[in-house]
Protein backbone atom coordinates (compact mmCIF):
# COMPACT_ATOMS: atom_id res chain seq x y z
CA UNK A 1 10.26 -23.76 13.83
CA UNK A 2 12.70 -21.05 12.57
CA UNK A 3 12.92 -17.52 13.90
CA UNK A 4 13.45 -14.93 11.06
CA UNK A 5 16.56 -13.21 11.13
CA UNK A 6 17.20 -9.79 10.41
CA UNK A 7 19.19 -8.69 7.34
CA UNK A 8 21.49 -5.57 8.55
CA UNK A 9 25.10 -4.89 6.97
CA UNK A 10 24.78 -7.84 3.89
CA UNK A 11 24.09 -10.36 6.50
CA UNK A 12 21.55 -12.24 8.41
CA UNK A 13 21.41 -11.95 11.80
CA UNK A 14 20.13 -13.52 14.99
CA UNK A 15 17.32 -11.13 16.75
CA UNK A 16 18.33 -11.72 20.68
CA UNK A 17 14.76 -10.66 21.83
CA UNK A 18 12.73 -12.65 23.91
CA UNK A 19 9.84 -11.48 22.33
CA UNK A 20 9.04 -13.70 19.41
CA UNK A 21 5.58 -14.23 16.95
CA UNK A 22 3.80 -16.80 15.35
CA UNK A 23 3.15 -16.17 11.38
CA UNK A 24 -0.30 -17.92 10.61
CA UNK A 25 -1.55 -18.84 7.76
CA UNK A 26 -5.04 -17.30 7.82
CA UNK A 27 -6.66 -19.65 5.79
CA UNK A 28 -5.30 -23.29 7.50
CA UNK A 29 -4.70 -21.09 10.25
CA UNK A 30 -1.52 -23.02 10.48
CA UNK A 31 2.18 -21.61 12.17
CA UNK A 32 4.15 -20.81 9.07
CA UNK A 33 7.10 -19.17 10.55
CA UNK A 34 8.52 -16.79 13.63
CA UNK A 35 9.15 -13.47 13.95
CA UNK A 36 11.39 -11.45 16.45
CA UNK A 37 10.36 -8.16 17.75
CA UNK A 38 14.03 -6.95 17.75
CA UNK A 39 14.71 -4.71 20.39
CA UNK A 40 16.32 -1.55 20.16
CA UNK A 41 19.85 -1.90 20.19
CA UNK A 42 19.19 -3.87 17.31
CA UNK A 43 17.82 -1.31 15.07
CA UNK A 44 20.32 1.26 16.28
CA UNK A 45 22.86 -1.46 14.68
CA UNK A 46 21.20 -1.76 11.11
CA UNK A 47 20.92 2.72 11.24
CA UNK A 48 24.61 2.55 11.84
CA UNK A 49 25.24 0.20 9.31
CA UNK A 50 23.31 2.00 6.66
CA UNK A 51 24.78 5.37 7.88
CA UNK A 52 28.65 4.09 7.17
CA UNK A 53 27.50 2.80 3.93
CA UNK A 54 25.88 6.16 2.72
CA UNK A 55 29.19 7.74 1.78
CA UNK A 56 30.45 5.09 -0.53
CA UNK A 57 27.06 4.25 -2.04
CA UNK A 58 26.80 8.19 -2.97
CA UNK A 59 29.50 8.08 -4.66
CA UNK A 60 28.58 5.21 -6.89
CA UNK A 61 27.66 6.49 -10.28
CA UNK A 62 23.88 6.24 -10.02
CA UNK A 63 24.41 4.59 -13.29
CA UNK A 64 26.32 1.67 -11.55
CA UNK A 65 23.69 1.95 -8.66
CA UNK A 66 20.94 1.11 -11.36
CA UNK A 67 22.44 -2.09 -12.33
CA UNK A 68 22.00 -3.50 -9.15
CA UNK A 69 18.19 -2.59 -9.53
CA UNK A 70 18.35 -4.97 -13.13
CA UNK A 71 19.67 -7.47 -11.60
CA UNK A 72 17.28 -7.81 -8.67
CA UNK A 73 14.29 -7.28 -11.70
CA UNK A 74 15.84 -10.53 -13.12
CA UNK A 75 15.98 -12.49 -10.15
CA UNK A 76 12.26 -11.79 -9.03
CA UNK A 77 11.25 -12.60 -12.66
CA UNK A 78 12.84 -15.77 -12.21
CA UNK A 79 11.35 -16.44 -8.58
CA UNK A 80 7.99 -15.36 -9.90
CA UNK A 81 5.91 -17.70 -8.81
CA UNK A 82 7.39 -18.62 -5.35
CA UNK A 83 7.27 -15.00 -4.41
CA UNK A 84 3.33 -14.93 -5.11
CA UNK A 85 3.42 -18.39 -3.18
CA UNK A 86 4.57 -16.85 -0.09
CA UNK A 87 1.89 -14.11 -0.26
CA UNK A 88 -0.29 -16.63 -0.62
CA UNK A 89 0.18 -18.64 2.38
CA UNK A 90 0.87 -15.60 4.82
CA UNK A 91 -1.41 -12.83 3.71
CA UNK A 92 -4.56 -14.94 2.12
CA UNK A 93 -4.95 -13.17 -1.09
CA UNK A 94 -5.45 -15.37 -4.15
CA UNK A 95 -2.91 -16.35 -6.46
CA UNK A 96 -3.59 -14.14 -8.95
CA UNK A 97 -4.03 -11.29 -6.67
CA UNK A 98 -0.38 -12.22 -5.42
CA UNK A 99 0.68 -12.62 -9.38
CA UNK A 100 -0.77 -8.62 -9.19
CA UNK A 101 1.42 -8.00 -6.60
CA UNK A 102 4.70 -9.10 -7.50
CA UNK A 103 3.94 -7.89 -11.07
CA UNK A 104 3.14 -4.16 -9.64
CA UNK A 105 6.79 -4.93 -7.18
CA UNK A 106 8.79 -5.61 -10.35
CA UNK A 107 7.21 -2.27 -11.65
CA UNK A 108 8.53 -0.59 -8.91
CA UNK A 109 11.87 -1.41 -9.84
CA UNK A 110 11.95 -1.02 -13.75
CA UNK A 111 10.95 2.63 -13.27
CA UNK A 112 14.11 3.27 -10.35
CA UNK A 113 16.17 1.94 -12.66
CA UNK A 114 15.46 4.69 -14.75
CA UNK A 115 16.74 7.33 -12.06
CA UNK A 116 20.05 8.09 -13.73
CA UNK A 117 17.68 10.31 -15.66
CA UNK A 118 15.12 10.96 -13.37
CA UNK A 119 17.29 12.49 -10.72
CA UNK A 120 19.05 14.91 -13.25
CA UNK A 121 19.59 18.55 -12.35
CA UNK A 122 18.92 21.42 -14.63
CA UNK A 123 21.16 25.20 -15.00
CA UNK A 124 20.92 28.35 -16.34
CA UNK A 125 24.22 30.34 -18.04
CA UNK A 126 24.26 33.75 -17.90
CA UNK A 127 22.23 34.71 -14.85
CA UNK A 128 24.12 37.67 -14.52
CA UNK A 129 27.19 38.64 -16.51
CA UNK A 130 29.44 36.07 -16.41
CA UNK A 131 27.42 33.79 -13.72
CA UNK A 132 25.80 30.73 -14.16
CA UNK A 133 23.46 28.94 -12.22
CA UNK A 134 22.69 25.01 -11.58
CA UNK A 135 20.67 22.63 -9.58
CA UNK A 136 21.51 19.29 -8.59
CA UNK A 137 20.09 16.69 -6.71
CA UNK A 138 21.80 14.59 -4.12
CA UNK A 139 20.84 11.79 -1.59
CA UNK A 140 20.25 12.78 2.03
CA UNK A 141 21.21 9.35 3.72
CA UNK A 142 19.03 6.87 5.75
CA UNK A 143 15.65 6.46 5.27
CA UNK A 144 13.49 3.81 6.18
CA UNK A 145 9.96 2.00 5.56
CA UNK A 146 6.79 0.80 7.47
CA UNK A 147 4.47 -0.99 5.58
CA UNK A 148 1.31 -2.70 6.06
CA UNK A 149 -0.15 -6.21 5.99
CA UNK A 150 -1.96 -6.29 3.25
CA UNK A 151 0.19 -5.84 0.17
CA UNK A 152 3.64 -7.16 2.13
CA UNK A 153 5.70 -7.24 -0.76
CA UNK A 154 5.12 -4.87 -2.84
CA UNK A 155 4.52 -1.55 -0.57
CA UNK A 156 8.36 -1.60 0.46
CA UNK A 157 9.29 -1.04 -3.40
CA UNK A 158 7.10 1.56 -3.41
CA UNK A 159 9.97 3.59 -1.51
CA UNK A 160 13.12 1.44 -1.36
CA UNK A 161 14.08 0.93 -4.93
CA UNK A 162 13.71 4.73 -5.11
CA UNK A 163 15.75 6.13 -2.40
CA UNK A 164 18.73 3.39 -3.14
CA UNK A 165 18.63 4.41 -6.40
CA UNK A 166 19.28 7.55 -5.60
CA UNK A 167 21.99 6.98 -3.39
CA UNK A 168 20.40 7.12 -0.14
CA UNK A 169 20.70 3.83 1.95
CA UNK A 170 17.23 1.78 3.19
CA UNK A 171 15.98 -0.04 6.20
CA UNK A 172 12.63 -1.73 6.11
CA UNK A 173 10.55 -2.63 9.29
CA UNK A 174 7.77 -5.34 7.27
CA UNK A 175 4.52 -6.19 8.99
CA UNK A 176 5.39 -8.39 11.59
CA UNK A 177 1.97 -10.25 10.81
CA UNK A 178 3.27 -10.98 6.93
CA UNK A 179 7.20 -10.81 7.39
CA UNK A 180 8.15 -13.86 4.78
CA UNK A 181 7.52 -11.69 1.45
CA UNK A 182 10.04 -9.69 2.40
CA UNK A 183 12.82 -12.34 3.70
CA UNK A 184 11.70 -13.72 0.13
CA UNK A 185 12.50 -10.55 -1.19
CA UNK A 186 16.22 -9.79 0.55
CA UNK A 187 16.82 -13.53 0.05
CA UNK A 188 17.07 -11.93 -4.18
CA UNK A 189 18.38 -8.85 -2.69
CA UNK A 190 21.38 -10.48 -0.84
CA UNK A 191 21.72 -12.85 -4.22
CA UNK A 192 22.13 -9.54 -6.52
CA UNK A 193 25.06 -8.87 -4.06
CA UNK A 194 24.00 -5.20 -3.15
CA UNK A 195 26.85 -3.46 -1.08
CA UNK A 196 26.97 -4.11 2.53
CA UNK A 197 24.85 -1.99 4.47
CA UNK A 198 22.65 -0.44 1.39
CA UNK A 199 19.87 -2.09 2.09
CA UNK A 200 18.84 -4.27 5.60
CA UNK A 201 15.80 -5.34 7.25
CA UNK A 202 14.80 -5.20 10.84
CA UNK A 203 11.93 -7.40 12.28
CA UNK A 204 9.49 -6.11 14.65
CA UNK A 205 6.61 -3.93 16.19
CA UNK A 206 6.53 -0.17 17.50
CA UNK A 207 9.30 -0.45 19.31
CA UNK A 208 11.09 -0.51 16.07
CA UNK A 209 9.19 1.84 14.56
CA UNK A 210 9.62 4.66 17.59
CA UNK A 211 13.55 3.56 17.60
CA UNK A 212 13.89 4.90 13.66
CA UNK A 213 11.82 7.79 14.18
CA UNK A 214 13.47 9.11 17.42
CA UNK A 215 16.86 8.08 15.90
CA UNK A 216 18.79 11.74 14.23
CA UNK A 217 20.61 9.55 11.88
CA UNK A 218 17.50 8.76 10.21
CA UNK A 219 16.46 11.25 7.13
CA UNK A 220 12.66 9.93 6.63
CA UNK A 221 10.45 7.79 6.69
CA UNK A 222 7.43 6.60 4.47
CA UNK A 223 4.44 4.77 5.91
CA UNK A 224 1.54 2.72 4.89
CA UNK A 225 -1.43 1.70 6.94
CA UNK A 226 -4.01 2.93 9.01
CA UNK A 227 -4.92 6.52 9.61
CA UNK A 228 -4.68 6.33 13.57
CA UNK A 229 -1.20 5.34 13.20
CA UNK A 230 -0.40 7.37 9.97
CA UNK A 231 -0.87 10.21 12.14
CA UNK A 232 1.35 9.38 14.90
CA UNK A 233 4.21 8.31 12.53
CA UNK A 234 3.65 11.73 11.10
CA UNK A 235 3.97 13.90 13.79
CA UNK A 236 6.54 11.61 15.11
CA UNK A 237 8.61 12.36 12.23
CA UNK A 238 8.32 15.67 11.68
CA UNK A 239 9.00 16.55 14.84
CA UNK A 240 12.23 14.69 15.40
CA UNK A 241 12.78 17.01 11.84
CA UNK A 242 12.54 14.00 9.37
CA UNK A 243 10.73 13.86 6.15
CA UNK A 244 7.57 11.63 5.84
CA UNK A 245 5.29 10.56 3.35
CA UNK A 246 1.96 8.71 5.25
CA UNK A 247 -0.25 7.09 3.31
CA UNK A 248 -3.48 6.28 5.70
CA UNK A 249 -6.83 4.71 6.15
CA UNK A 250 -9.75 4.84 3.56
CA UNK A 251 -13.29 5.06 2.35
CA UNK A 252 -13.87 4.68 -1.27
CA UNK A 253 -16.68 5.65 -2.72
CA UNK A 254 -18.20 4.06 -6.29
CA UNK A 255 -20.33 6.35 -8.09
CA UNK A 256 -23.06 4.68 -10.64
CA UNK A 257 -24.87 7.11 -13.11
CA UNK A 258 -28.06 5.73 -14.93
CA UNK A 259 -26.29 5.81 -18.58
CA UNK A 260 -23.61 3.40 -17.05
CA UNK A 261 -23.00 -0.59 -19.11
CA UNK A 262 -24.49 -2.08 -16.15
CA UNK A 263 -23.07 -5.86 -16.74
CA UNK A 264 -19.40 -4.18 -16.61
CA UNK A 265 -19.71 -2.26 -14.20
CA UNK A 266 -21.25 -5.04 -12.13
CA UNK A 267 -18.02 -7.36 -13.02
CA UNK A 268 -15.61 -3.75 -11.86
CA UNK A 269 -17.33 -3.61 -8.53
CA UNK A 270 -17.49 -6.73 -7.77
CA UNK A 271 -13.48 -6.91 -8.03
CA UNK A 272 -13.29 -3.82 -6.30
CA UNK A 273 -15.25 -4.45 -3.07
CA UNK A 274 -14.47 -8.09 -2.23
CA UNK A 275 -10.63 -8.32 -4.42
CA UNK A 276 -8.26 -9.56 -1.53
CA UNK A 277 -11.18 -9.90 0.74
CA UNK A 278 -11.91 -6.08 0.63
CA UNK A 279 -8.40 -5.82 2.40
CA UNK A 280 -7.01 -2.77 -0.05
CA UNK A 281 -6.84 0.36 0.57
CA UNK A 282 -8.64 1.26 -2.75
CA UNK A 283 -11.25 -1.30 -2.28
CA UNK A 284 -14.55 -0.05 -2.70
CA UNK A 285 -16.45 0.41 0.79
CA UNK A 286 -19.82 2.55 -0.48
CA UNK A 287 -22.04 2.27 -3.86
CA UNK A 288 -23.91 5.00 -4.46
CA UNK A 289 -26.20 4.11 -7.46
CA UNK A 290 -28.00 7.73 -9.21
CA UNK A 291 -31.35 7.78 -9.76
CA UNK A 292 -33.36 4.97 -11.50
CA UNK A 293 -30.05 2.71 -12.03
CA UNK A 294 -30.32 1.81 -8.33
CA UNK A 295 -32.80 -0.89 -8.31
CA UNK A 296 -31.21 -3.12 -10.87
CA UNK A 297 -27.63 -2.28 -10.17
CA UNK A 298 -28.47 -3.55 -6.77
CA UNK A 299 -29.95 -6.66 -7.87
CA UNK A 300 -27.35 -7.58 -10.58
CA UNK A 301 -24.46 -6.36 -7.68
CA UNK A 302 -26.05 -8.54 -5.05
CA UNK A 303 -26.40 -11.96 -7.32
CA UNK A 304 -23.38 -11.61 -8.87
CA UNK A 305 -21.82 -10.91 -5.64
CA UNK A 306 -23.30 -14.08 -4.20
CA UNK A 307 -21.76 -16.22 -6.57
CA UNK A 308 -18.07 -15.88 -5.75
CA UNK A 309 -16.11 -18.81 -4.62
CA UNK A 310 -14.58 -18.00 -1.29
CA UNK A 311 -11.36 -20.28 -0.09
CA UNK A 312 -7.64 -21.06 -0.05
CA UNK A 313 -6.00 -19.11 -2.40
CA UNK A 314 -3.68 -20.75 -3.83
CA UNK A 315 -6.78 -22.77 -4.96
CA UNK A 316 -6.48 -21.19 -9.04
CA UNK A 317 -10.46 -21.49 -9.27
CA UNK A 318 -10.99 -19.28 -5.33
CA UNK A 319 -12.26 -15.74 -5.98
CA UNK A 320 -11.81 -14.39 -2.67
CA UNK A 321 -9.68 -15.27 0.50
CA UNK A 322 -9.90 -15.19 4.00
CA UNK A 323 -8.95 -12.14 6.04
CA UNK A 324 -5.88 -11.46 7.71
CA UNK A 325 -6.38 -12.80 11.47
CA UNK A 326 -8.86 -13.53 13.95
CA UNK A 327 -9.03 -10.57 15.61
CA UNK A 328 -9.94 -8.83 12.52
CA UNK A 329 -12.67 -10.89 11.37
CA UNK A 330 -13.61 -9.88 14.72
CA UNK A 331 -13.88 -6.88 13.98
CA UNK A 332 -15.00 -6.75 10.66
CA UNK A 333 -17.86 -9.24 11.90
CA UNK A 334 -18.06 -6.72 14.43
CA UNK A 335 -18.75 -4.20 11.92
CA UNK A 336 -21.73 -6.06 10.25
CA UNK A 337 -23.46 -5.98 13.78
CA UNK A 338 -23.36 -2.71 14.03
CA UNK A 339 -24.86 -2.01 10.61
CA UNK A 340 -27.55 -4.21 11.57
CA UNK A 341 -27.62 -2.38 15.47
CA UNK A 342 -27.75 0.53 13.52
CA UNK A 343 -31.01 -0.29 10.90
CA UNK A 344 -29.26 -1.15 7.68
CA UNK A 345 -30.70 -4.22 5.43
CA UNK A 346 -28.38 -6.89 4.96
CA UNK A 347 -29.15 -8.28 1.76
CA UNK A 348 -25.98 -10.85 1.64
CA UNK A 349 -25.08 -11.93 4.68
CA UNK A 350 -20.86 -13.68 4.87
CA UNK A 351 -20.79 -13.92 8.41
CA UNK A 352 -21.42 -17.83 8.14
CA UNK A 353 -19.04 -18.63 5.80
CA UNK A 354 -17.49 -21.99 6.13
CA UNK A 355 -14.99 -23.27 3.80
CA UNK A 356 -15.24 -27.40 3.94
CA UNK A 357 -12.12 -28.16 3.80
CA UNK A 358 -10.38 -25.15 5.91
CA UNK A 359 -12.98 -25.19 9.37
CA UNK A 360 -10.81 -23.05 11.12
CA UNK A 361 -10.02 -20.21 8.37
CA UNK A 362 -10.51 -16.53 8.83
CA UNK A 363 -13.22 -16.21 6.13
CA UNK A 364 -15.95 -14.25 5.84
CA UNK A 365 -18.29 -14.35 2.52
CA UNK A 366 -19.15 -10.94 0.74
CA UNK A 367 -21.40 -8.99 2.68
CA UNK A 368 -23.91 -6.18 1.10
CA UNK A 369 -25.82 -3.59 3.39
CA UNK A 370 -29.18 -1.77 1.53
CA UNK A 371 -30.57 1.91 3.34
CA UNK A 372 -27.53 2.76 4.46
CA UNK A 373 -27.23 6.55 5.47
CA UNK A 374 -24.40 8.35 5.29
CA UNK A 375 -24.43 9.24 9.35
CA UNK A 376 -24.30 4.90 10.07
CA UNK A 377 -20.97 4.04 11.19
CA UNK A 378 -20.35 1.69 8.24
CA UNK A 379 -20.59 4.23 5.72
CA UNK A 380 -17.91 6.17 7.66
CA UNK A 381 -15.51 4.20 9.26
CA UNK A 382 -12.98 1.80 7.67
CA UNK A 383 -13.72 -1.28 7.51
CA UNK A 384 -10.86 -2.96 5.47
CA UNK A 385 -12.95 -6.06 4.95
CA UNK A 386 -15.71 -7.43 2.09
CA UNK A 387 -18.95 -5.63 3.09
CA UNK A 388 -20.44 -3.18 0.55
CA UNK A 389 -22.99 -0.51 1.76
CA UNK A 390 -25.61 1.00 -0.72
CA UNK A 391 -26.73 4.62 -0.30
CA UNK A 392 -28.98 6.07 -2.86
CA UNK A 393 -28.58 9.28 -4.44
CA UNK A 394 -30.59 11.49 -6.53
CA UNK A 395 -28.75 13.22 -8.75
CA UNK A 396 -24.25 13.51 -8.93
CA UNK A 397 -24.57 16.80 -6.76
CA UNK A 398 -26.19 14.92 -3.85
CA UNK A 399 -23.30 11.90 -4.68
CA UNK A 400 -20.49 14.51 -4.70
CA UNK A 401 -21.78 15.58 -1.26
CA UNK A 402 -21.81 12.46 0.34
CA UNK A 403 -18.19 11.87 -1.02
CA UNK A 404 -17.24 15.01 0.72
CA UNK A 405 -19.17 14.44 3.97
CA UNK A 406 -16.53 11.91 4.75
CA UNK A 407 -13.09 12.40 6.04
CA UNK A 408 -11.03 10.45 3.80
CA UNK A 409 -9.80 11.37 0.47
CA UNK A 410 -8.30 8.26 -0.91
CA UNK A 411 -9.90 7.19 -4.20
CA UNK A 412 -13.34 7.38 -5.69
CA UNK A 413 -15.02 6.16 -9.05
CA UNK A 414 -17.42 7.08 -11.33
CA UNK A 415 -19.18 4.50 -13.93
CA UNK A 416 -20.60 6.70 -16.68
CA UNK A 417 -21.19 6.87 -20.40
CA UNK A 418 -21.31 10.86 -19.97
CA UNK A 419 -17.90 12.59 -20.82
CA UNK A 420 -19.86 16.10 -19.43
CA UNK A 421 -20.42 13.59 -15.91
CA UNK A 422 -17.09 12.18 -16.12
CA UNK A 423 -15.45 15.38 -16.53
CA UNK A 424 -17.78 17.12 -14.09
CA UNK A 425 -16.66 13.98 -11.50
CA UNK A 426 -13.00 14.29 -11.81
CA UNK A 427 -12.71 17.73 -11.78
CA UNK A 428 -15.01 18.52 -8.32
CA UNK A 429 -14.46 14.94 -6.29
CA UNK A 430 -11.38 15.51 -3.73
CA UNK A 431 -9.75 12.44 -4.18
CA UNK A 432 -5.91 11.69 -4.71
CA UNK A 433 -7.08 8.94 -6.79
CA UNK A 434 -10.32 9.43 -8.99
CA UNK A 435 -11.62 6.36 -11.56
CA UNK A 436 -13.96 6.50 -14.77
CA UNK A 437 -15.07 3.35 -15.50
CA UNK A 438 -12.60 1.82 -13.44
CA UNK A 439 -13.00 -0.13 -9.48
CA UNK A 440 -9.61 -0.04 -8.46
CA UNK A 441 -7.48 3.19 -9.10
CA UNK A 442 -3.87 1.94 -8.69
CA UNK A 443 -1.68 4.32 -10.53
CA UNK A 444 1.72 2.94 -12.38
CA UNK A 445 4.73 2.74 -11.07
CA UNK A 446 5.59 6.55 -12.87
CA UNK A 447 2.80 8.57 -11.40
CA UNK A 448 2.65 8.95 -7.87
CA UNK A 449 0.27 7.01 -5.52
CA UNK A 450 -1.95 10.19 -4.38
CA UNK A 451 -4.13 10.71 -1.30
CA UNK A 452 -5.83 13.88 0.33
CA UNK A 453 -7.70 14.49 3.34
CA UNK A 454 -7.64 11.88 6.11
CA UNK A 455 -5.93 9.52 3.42
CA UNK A 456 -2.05 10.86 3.70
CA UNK A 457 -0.08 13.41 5.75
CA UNK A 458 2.98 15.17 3.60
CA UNK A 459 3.97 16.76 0.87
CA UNK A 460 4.77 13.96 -1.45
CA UNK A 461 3.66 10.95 -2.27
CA UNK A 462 5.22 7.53 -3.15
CA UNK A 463 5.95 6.58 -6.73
CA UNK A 464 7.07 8.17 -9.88
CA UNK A 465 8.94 11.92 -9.45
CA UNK A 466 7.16 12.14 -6.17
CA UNK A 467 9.90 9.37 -4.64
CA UNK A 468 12.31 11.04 -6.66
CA UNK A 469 11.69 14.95 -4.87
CA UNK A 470 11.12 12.98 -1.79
CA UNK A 471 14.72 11.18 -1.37
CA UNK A 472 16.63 14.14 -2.92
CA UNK A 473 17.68 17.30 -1.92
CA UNK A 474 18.14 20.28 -4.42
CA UNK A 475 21.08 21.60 -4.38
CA UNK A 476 21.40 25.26 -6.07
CA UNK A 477 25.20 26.47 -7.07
CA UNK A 478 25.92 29.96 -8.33
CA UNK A 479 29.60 30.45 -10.11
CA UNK A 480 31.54 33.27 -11.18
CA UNK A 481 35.13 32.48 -12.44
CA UNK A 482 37.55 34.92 -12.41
């Protein structure tokens, strides 16, 4: 089968590492591809590449640079459904989830095409007599992306499309468990004829990653994935004197007051805790149902729960999809254990789950834990899988607390009829993302993808004016003319 080849200076390229990985399918648990784990010298070519195209591509008007930003819109529009094909088969989700994704991608790049406006300065006349004063923004130079696994196409545009825009030049490290989405993607990206050099891709593990970080031609970075890792790419960074933006782990809270429309609220969780097999980093991970709604919430939650068809995604009638890999069903199944070890009630139980025709697949079935306390390891720790633990509360102050007990700051929800509650919930939860009425709090393209706590390390986030700040420099100018 094929190795993947890197994409560095408008070409591809043959990775000359040994070191080489099987893509699997995780629901035939079939070889799908190859990846390289490209070894240094090979990164150090696709910086230097992007570093002698940063002077030309600054130039560019960013007008002109926006066109190539339409163009690559069209093409993905046109490869639509072979784009949320490939997610399919190499990440698991189903094929509407992958629809999601792409859609949510394509987002991405409509807003940075807007950034001939969004990057405009602003001035003053008259600061003193005869002085004026202006700001401008301008493009630092290379910057560079490592996503995760779990949304492989679109996390990249949550950055790239921003900082090219702008004038800066890109690299992107994918997952090297999911790395077709993005050949996919530069396959379009090489199509819409983008200047050499703008924009590559480099296959490959940490030894890529440490490469860009400890490299001084590389400006920033910004990361998605766990917090254990977030925090090393952080510090990393920042002390090599680069800018980062690391969005981490999570633990997402869903908050259920008694006044709440039960059967839609039922239909929001259930979306919400086992969408793309609970892999999201705003999937729900705790319920906390408030006073007397918690007996039939929980009974409504668990049937309806029960009920979902679990298989091969690109099945159109499959609900839910297998995990990523072995190893983490491992440890998600590993999880569940320990919830049991550690006296929760398991009142659905997935760690059976066989799918007929796919024996082998990574799949476990949603999973629901009862008398969970908030000191248990499953109501603290990440799971990134479909298991839902219930923790009664007595009133939103006791909720609130719980919310706060834990180290991540991610997103939260409350389901409420009550403006007072909702208000009272959005304005005391810290959260970077906060929901009313809603499971999963993915902001638009032109707001900025928040976090707090445990959840992200920096100063600004990815998305909307946040991307813009963050691959920009202000520039302040002060002239007198004689």
């Amino acid at each position: 089968m094929e190795v993947l080849k890197n994409y560095v200076d408008g070409r591809w390229v043959d990775s000359k590492s040994s070191e080489i990985l099987d893509v699997v399918n995780p629901a035939t648990t079939d070889v799908i591809g190859r990846v390289p784990l490209s070894t240094p010298d090979e990164v150090q070519a696709a910086i230097q590449a992007a570093k002698d195209a940063f002077p030309e591509w600054r130039e560019t008007p960013p007008l002109t640079r926006a066109r190539y930003m339409f163009r690559l819109k069209d093409l993905m529009e046109d490869r639509f459904e072979e784009l949320a094909k490939v997610i399919v088969e190499e990440e698991g989700k189903c094929i509407d989830e992958a629809r999601g994704e792409v859609r949510r991608g394509i987002e991405q790049i409509e807003v940075a095409a807007g950034t001939p406006s969004l990057m405009m300065g602003y001035s003053a006349e008259d600061i003193a007599v005869g002085i004026d004063e202006e700001c401008v923004r301008q493009p630092l130079g290379v910057f560079c992306a490592i996503p995760p696994f779990n949304f492989p196409l679109m996390v990249p545009l949550w950055f790239a499309p921003y900082a090219v825009a702008c004038g800066n030049t890109y690299i992107v490290k994918p997952s090297e468990q999911v790395p077709l989405s993005q050949r996919a993607l530069f396959e379009l990206i090489d199509e819409a004829d983008f200047p050499e050099g703008v924009i590559n891709l480099v296959n490959g593990a940490k030894e890529v990653v440490d490469t860009l970080l400890d490299s001084p031609d590389v400006e920033g970075v910004s990361f998605v994935g766990s917090t254990r890792v977030g925090k090393y790419v952080y510090q990393k960074a920042t002390e090599n004197g680069k800018r980062a933006q690391c969005q981490a782990g999570a633990k997402n809270f869903m908050v259920v007051m008694p006044d709440a429309d039960l059967d839609r609220t039922v239909a929001s969780l259930l979306t919400s805790f086992f969408g793309c097999a609970g892999e999201r980093c705003l999937s729900g991970a705790v319920l906390l149902p408030v006073g007397d709604v918690y007996e039939p919430l929980k009974q409504k939650f668990v049937d309806a729960a029960s009920k979902l068809k679990v298989g091969y995604g690109l099945d159109e009638a499959v609900q839910m999809g297998p995990v990523i890999s072995k190893t983490h069903m491992e440890r998600v199944l590993g999880y569940i254990e320990k919830g049991l070890e550690e006296g929760a009630k398991l009142l659905l139980d997935g760690r059976d789950m066989k799918v007929e025709e796919y024996p082998n697949g990574y799949f476990i079935g949603p999973t629901i834990f009862d008398e969970v306390t908030p000191q248990m390891t499953i109501a603290k720790e990440e799971i990134f899988g479909p298991v839902a633990s219930i923790i009664a509360a007595k009133d939103l102050d006791e909720a609130i607390d719980i919310i706060h007990a834990n180290p991540y700051g991610n997103a939260s929800s409350v389901y409420t009829s009550s403006g007072k509650w909702a208000r009272e919930f959005k304005y005391r939860v810290r959260c970077g993302n906060i929901g009313i009425n809603i499971g999963i709090v993915a902001p638009m393209a032109f707001f900025p993808f928040s976090g707090s706590k445990d959840s992200f390390f920096g100063d600004l986030h990815g998305q909307g004016r946040d991307a813009i700040d963050f691959f920009t420099e202000k520039k302040v100018v002060i002239s007198r003319w004689f």
